[in-house]
N, C-alpha and C. Protein backbone atom coordinates (compact mmCIF):
# COMPACT_ATOMS: atom_id res chain seq x y z
N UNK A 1 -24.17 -8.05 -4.22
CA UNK A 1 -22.91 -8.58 -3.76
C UNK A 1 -22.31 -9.40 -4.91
N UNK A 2 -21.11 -9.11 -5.01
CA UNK A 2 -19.95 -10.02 -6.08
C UNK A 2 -19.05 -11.12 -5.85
N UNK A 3 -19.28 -12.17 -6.21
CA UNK A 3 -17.78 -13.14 -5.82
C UNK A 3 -16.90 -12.94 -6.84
N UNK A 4 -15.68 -12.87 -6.31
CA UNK A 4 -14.67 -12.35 -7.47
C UNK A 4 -13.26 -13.50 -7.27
N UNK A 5 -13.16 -14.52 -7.84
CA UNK A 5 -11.53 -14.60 -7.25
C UNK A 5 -9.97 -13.68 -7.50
N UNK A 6 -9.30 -14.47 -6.45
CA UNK A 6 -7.97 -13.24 -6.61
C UNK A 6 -7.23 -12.65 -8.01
N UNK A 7 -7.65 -13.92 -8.75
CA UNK A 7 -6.86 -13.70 -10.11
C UNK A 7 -7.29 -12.89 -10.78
N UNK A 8 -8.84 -13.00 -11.24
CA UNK A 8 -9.89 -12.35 -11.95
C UNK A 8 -9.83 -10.54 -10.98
N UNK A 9 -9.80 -10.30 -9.77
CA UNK A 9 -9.28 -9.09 -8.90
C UNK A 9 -8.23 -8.70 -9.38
N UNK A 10 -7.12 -9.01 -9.69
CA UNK A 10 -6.07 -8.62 -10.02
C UNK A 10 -5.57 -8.16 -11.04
N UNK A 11 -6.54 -9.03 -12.09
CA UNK A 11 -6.51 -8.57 -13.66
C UNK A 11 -7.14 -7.06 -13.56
N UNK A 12 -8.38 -6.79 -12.63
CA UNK A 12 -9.66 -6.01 -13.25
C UNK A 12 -9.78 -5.25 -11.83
N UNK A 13 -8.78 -4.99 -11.36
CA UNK A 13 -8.97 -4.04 -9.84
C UNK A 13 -9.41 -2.91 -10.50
N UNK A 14 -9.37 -2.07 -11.03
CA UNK A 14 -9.59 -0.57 -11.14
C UNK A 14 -11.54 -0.91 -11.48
N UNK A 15 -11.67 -1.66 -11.92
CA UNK A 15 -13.39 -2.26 -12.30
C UNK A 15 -13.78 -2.31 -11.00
N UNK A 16 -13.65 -3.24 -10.56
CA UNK A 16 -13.98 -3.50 -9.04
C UNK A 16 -14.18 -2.30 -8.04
N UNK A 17 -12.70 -1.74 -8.16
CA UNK A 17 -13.02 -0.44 -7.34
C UNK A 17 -13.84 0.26 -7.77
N UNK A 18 -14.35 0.75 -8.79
CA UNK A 18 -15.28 1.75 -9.40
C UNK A 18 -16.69 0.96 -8.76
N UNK A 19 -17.11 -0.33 -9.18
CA UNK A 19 -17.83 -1.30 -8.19
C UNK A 19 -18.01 -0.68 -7.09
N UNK A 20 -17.53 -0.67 -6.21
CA UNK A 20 -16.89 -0.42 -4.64
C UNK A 20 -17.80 0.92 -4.60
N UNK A 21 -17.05 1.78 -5.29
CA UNK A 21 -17.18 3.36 -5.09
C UNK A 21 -19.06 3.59 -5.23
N UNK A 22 -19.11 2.52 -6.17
CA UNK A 22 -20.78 2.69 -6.73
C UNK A 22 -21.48 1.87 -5.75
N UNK A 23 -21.10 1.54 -4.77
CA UNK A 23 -22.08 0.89 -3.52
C UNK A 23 -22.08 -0.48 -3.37
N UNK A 24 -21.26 -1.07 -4.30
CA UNK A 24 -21.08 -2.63 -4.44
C UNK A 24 -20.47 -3.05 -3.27
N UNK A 25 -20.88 -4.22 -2.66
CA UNK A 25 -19.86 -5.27 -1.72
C UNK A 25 -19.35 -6.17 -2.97
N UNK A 26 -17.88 -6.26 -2.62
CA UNK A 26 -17.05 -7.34 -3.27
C UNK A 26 -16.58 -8.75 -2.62
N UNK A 27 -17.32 -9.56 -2.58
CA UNK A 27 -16.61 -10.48 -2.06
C UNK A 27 -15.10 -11.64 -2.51
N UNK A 28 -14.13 -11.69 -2.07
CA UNK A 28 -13.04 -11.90 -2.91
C UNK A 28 -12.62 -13.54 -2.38
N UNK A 29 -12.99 -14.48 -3.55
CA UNK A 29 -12.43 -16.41 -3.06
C UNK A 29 -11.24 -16.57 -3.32
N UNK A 30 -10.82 -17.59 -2.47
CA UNK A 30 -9.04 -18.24 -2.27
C UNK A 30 -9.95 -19.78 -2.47
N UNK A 31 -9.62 -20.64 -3.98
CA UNK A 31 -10.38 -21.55 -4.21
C UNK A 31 -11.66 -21.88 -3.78
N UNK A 32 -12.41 -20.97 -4.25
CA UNK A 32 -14.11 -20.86 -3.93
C UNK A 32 -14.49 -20.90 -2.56
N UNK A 33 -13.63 -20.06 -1.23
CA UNK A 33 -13.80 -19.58 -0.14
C UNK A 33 -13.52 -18.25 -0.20
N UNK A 34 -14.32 -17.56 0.75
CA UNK A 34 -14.46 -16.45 0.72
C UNK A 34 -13.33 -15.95 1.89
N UNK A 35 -12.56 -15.07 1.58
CA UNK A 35 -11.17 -14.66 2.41
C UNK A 35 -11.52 -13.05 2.49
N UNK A 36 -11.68 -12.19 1.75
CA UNK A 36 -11.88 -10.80 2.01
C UNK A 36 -13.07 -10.19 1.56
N UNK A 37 -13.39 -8.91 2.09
CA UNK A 37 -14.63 -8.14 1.51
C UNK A 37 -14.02 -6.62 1.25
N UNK A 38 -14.55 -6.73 -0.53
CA UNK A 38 -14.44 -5.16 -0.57
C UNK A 38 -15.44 -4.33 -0.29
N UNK A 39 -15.78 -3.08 0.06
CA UNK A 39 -16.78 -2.29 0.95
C UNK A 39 -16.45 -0.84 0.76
N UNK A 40 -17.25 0.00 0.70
CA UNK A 40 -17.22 1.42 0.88
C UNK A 40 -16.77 1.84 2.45
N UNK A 41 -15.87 2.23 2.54
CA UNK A 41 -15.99 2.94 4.23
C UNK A 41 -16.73 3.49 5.07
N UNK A 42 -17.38 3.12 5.93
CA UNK A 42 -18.49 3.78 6.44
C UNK A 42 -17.77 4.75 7.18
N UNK A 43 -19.31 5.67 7.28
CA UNK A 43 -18.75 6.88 8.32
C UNK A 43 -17.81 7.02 9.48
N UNK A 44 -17.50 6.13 10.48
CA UNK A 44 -16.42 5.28 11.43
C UNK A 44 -15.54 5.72 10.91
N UNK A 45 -14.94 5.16 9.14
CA UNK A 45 -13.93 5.04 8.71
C UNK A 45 -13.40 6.78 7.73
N UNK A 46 -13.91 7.40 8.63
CA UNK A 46 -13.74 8.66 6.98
C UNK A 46 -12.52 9.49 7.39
N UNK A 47 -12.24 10.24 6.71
CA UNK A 47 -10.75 11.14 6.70
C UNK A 47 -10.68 11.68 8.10
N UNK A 48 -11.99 12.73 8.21
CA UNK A 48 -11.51 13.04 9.18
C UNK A 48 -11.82 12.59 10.70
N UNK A 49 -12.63 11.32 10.39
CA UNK A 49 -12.49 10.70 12.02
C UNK A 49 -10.90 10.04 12.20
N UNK A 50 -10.24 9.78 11.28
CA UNK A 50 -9.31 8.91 11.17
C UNK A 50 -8.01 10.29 11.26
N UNK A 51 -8.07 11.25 11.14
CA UNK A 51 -7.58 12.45 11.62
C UNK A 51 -7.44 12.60 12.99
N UNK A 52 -9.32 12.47 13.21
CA UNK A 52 -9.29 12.60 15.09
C UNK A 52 -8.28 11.42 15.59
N UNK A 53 -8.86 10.83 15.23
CA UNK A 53 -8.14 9.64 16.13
C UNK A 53 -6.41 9.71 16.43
N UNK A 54 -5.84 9.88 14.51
CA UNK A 54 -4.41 10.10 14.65
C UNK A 54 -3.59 11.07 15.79
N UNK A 55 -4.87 12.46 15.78
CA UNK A 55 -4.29 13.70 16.58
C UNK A 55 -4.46 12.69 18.16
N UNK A 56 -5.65 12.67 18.41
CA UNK A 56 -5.71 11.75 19.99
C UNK A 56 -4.60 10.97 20.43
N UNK A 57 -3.99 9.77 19.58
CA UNK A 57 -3.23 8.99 19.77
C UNK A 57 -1.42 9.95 19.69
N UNK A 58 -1.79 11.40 19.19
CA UNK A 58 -0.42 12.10 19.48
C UNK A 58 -0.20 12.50 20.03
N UNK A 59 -1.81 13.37 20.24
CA UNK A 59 -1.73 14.08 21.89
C UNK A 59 -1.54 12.98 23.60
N UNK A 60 -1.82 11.73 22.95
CA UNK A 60 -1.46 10.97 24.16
C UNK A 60 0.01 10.34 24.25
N UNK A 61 0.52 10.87 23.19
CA UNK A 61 2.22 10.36 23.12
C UNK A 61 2.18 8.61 22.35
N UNK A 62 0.86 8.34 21.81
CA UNK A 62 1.43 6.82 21.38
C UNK A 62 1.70 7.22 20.08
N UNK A 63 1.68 8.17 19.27
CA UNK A 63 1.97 8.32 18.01
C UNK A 63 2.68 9.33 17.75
N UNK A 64 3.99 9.37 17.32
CA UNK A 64 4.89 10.13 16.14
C UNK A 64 4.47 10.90 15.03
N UNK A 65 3.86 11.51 14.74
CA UNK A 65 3.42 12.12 13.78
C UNK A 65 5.16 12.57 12.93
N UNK A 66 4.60 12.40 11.33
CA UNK A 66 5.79 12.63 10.72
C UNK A 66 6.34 14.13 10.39
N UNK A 67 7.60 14.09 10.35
CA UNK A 67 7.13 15.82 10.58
C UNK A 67 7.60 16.56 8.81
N UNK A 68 7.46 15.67 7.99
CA UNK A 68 6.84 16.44 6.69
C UNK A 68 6.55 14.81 5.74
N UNK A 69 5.94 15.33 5.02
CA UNK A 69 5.21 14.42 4.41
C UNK A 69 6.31 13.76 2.95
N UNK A 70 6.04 12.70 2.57
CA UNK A 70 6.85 12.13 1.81
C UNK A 70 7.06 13.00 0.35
N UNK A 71 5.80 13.24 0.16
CA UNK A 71 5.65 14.12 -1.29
C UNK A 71 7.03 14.99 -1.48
N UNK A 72 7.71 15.87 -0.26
CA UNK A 72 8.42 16.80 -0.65
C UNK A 72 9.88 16.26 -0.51
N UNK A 73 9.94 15.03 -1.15
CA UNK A 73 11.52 14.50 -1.85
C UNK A 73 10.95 14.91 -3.54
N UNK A 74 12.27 15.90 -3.71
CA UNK A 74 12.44 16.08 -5.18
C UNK A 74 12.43 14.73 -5.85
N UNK A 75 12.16 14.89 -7.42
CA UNK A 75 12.61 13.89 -8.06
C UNK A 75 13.81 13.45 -8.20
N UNK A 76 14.74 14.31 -8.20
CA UNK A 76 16.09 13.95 -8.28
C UNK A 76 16.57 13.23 -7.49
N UNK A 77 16.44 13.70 -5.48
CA UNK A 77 16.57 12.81 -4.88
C UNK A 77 16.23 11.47 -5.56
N UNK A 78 15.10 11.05 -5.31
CA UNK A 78 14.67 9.97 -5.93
C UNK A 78 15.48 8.92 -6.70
N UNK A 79 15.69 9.57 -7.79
CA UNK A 79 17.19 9.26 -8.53
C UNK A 79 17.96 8.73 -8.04
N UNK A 80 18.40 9.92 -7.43
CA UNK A 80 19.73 9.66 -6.84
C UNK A 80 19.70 8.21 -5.65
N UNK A 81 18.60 8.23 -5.15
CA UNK A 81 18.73 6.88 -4.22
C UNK A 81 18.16 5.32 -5.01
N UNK A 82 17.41 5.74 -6.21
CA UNK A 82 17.64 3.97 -7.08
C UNK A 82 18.91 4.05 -7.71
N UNK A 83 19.62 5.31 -8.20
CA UNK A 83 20.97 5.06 -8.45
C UNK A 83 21.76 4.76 -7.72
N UNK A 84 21.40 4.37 -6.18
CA UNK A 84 22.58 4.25 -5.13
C UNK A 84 22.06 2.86 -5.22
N UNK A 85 21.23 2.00 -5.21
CA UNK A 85 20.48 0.87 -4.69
C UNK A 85 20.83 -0.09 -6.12
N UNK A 86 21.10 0.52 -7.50
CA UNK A 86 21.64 -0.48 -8.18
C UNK A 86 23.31 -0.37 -7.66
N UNK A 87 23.90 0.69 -7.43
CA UNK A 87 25.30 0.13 -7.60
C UNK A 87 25.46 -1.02 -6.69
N UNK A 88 24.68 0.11 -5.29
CA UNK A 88 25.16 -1.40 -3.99
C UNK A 88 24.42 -2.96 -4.74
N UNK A 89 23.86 -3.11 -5.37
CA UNK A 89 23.18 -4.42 -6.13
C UNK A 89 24.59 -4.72 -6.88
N UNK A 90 24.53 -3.89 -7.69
CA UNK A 90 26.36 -4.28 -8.43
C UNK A 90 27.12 -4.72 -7.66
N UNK A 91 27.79 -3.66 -7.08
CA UNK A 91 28.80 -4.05 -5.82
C UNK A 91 28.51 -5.70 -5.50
N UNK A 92 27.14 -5.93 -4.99
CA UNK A 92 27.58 -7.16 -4.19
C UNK A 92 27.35 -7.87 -4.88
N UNK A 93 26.88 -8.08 -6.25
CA UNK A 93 26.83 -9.21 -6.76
C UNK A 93 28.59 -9.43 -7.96
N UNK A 94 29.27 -8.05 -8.03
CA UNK A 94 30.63 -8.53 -8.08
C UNK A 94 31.32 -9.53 -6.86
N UNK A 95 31.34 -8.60 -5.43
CA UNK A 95 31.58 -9.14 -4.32
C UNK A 95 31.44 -10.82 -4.59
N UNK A 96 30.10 -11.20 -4.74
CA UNK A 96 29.56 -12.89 -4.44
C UNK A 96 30.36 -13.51 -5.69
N UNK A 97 30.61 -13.07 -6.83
CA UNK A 97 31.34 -13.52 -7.82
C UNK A 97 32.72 -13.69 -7.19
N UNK A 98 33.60 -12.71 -6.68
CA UNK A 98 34.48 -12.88 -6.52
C UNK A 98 35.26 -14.04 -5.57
N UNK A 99 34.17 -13.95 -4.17
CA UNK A 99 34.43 -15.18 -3.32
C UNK A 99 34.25 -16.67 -4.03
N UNK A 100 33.41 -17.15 -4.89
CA UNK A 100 33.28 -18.18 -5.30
C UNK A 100 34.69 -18.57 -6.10
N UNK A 101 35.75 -18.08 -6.37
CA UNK A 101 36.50 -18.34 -7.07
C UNK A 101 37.69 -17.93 -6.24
């Protein structure tokens, strides 16, 4: 087992995780208290119980399943919507200029 604080985690996450992957518990301090644990997923937690479960909770109507997956926005889209998200940023920060005066 590891004590790690958040800072030293943050610098060196991809370490840690490899840690993790190799059977390590991580334990992670908020001024030398212990606040989280990193851990391998146990069996409970694996793809496809977490599959079952998703389908269960659709077939019982509490879950929406999405009906295509994010991956298939082109890049361009993409684009095209941080190019929409600076103008409106432009826009209103002309806008806030303009009222002050």
């Amino acid at each position: 087992m590891i004590l790690v604080g958040i800072r030293e985690l943050k610098s060196h996450l991809s370490q840690y995780i490899e840690l993790v992957k190799n059977g390590e518990n991580v334990l992670i301090t908020e001024h030398n208290r212990v606040v989280a644990e990193l851990k391998y997923p146990g069996k409970e937690n694996s793809d496809n119980n977490v599959q079952k479960i998703l389908n269960q909770l659709a077939s019982e109507g509490k879950l929406i399943p999405a009906k295509r997956k994010s991956t298939q926005i082109s890049k361009i889209q993409k684009q095209n919507l941080n190019y929409k998200k600076q103008v409106d940023w432009w826009t209103l920060y002309q806008d806030s200029k303009e009222d002050k005066f």
